[in-house]
Protein backbone atom coordinates (compact mmCIF):
# COMPACT_ATOMS: atom_id res chain seq x y z
CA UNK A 1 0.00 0.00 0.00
CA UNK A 2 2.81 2.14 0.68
CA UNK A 3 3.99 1.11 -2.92
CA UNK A 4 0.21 2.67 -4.03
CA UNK A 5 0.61 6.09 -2.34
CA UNK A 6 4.06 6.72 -3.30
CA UNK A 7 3.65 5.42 -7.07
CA UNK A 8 0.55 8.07 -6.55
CA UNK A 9 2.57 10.55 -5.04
CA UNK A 10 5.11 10.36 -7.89
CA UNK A 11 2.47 10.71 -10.80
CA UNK A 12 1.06 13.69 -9.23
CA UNK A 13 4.41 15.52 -8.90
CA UNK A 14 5.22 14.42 -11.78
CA UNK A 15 1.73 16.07 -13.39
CA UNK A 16 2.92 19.51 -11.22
CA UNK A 17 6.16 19.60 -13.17
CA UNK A 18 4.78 18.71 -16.68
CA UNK A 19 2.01 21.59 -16.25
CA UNK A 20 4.51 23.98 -14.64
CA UNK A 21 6.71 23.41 -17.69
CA UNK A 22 3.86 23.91 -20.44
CA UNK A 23 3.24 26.62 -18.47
CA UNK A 24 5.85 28.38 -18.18
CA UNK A 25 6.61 27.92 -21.62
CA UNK A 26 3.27 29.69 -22.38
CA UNK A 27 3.70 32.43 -19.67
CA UNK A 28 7.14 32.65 -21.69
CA UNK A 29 5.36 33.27 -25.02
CA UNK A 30 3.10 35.31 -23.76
CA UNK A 31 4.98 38.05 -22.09
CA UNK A 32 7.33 38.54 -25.21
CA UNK A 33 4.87 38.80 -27.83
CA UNK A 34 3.78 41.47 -25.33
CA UNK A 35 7.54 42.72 -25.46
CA UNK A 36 7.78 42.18 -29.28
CA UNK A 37 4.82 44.12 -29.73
CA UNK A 38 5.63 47.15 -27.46
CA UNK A 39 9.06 47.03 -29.09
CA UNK A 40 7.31 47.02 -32.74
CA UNK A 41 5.25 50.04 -31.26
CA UNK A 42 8.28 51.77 -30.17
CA UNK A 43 10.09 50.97 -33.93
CA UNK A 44 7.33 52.89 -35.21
CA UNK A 45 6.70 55.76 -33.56
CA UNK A 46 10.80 56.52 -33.35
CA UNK A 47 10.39 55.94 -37.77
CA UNK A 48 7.08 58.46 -37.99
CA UNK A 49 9.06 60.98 -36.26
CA UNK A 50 12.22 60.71 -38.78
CA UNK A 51 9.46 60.49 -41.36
CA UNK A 52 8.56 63.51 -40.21
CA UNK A 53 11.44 65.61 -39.96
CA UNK A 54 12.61 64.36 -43.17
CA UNK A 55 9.51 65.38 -44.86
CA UNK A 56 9.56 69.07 -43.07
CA UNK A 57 13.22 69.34 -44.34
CA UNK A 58 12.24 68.32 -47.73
CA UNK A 59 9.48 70.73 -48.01
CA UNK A 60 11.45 74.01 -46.76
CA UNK A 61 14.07 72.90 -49.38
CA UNK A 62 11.63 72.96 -52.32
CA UNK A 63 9.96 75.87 -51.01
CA UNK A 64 13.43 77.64 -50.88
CA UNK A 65 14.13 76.35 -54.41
CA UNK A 66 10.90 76.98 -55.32
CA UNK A 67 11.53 80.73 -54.39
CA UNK A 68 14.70 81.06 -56.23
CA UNK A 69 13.38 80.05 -59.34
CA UNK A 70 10.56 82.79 -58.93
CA UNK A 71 13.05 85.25 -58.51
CA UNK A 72 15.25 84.26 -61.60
CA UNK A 73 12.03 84.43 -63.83
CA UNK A 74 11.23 87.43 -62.39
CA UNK A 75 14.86 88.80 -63.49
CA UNK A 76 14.29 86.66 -66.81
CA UNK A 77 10.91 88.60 -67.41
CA UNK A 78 12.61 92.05 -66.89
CA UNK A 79 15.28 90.85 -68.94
CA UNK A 80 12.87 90.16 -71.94
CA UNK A 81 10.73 93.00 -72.01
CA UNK A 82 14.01 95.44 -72.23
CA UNK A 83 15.22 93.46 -74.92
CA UNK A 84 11.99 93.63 -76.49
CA UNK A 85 11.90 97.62 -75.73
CA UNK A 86 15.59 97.78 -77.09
CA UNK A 87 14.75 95.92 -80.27
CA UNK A 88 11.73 98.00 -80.94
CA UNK A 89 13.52 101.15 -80.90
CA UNK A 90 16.32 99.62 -82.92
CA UNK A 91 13.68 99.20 -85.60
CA UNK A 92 11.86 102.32 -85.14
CA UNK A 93 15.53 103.92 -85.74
CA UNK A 94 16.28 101.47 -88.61
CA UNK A 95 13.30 102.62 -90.51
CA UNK A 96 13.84 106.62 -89.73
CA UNK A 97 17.45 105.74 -91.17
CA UNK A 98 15.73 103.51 -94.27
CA UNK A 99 13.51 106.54 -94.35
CA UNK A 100 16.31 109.38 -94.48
CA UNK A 101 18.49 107.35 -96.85
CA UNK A 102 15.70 107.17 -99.51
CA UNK A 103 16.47 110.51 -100.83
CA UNK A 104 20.38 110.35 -100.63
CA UNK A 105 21.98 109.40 -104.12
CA UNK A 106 24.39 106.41 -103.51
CA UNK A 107 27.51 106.96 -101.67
CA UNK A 108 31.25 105.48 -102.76
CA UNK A 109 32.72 102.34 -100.96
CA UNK A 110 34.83 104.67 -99.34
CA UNK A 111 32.45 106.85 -97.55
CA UNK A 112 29.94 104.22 -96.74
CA UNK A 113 33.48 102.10 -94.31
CA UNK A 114 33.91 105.96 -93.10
CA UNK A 115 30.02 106.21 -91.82
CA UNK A 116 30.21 102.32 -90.73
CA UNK A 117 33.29 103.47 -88.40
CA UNK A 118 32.00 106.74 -87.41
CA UNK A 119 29.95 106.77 -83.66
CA UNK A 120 27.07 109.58 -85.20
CA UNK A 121 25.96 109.31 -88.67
CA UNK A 122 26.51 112.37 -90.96
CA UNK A 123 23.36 114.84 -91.99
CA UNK A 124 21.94 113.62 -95.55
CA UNK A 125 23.01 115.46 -98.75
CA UNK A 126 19.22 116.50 -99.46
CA UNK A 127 16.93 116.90 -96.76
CA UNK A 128 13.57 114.98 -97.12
CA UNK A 129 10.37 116.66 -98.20
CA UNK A 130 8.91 119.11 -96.03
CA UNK A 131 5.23 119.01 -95.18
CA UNK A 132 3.45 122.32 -94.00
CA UNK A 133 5.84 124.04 -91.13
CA UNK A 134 4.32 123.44 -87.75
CA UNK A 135 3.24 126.68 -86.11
CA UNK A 136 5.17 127.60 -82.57
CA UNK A 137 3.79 129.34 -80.07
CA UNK A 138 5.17 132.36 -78.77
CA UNK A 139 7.76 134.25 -81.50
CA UNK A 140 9.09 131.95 -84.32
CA UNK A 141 12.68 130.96 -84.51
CA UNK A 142 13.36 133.11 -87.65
CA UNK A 143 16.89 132.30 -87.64
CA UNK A 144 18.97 130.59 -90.48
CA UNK A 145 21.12 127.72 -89.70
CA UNK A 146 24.05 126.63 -91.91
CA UNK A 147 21.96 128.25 -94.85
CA UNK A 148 18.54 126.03 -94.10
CA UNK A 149 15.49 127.64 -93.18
CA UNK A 150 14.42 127.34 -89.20
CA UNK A 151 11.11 125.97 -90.11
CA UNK A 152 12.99 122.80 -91.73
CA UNK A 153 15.35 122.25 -88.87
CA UNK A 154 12.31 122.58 -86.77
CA UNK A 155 9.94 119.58 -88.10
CA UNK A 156 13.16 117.30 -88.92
CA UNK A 157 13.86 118.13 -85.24
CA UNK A 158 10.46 117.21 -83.84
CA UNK A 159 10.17 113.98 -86.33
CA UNK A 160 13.44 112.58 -85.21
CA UNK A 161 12.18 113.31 -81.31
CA UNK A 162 8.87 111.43 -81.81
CA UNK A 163 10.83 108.54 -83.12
CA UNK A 164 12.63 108.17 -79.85
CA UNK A 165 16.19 109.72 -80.81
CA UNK A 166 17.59 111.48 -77.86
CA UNK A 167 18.82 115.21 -78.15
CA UNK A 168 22.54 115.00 -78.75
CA UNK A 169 21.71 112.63 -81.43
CA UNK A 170 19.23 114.52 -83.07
CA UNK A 171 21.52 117.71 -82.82
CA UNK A 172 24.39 115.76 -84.33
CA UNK A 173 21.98 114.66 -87.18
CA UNK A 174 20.40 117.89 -88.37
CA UNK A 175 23.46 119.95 -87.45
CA UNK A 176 22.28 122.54 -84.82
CA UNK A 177 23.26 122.77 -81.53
CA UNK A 178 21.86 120.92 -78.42
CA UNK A 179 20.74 123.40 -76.60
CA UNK A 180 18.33 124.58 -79.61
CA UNK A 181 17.41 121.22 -80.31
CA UNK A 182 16.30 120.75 -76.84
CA UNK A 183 15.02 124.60 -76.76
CA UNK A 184 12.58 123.16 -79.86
CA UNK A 185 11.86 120.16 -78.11
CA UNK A 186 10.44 122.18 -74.99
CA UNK A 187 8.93 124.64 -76.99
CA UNK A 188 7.14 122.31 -78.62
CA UNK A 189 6.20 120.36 -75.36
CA UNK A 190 4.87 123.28 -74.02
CA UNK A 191 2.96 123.82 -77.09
CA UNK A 192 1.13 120.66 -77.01
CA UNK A 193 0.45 121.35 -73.35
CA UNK A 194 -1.14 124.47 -73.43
């Protein structure tokens, strides 16, 4: 009988250990999936905020290159329209030349290299047809120049100034001097403001 209660006695402790083992082994699992999965958690918060900061640095960078570009097609733009003003009053000049030239007679090889090098063009041979003489206010300018009337010198003066020449050039085309090219310039401001 004492054979019965220790063969009993055996099985049963031996039943503790084999359920403390499968146990154990569960408790085991259990507590690091737990571990694994606050660990995982952990992983991706710490990733969200370098996803983060790596997306705030890449949109300050494309906002700073997006700026840059603005400015240098801003500067492109100003660029563009004064080449497009330059051009246009290269062609406006071009065609007051094209128009001055008409009545010339041809030149010699020689003097057309001399007017290519030269900074001012010279004063054509012939002047070009005159239109009616535009009335001044205030006393005329009845005063010859270089043997041409002052009414001519006055409307090739005020032609070449609404084509855009400036003063000096206009004086240097028509032969008179600045200050009376820029006294018939006023005048004739004045005129048209009055």
């Amino acid at each position: 009988m004492w054979y019965t209660i220790l063969i009993t006695l055996v099985v049963d402790l031996g039943g503790l250990v084999l359920v403390y083992l499968l146990l154990r082994d569960r408790l085991r699992r259990a507590a690091s999936s737990e571990a694994r999965v606050a660990e995982i958690r952990e992983e991706v918060s710490r990733l969200l905020v370098e996803l983060n900061q790596a997306t705030d640095r890449n949109v300050a960078l494309m906002e700073d290159r997006i700026g840059v570009l603005n400015e240098a097609l801003s500067t492109a733009d100003k660029k563009i329209g004064l080449l497009r003003r330059e051009t246009e009053k290269h062609d406006v000049g071009s065609r007051i030349y094209s128009r001055l030239a008409e009545g010339r007679p041809p030149r010699p090889p020689e003097a057309e290299e001399a007017r290519e090098s030269a900074a001012v063009p010279p004063a054509p041979a012939t002047p070009p047809p005159v239109a009616e003489p535009v009335p001044v206010a205030g006393p005329p300018l009845a005063v010859e120049l270089s043997g041409r009337a002052a009414g001519d010198v006055h409307q090739r003066v005020m032609m070449l100034f609404r084509a855009g020449f400036s003063p000096s050039l206009i004086a240097s085309r028509v032969g008179a001097p600045v200050g009376e090219v820029e006294l018939i310039i006023s005048l004739e401001q004045r005129k048209g403001q009055a």
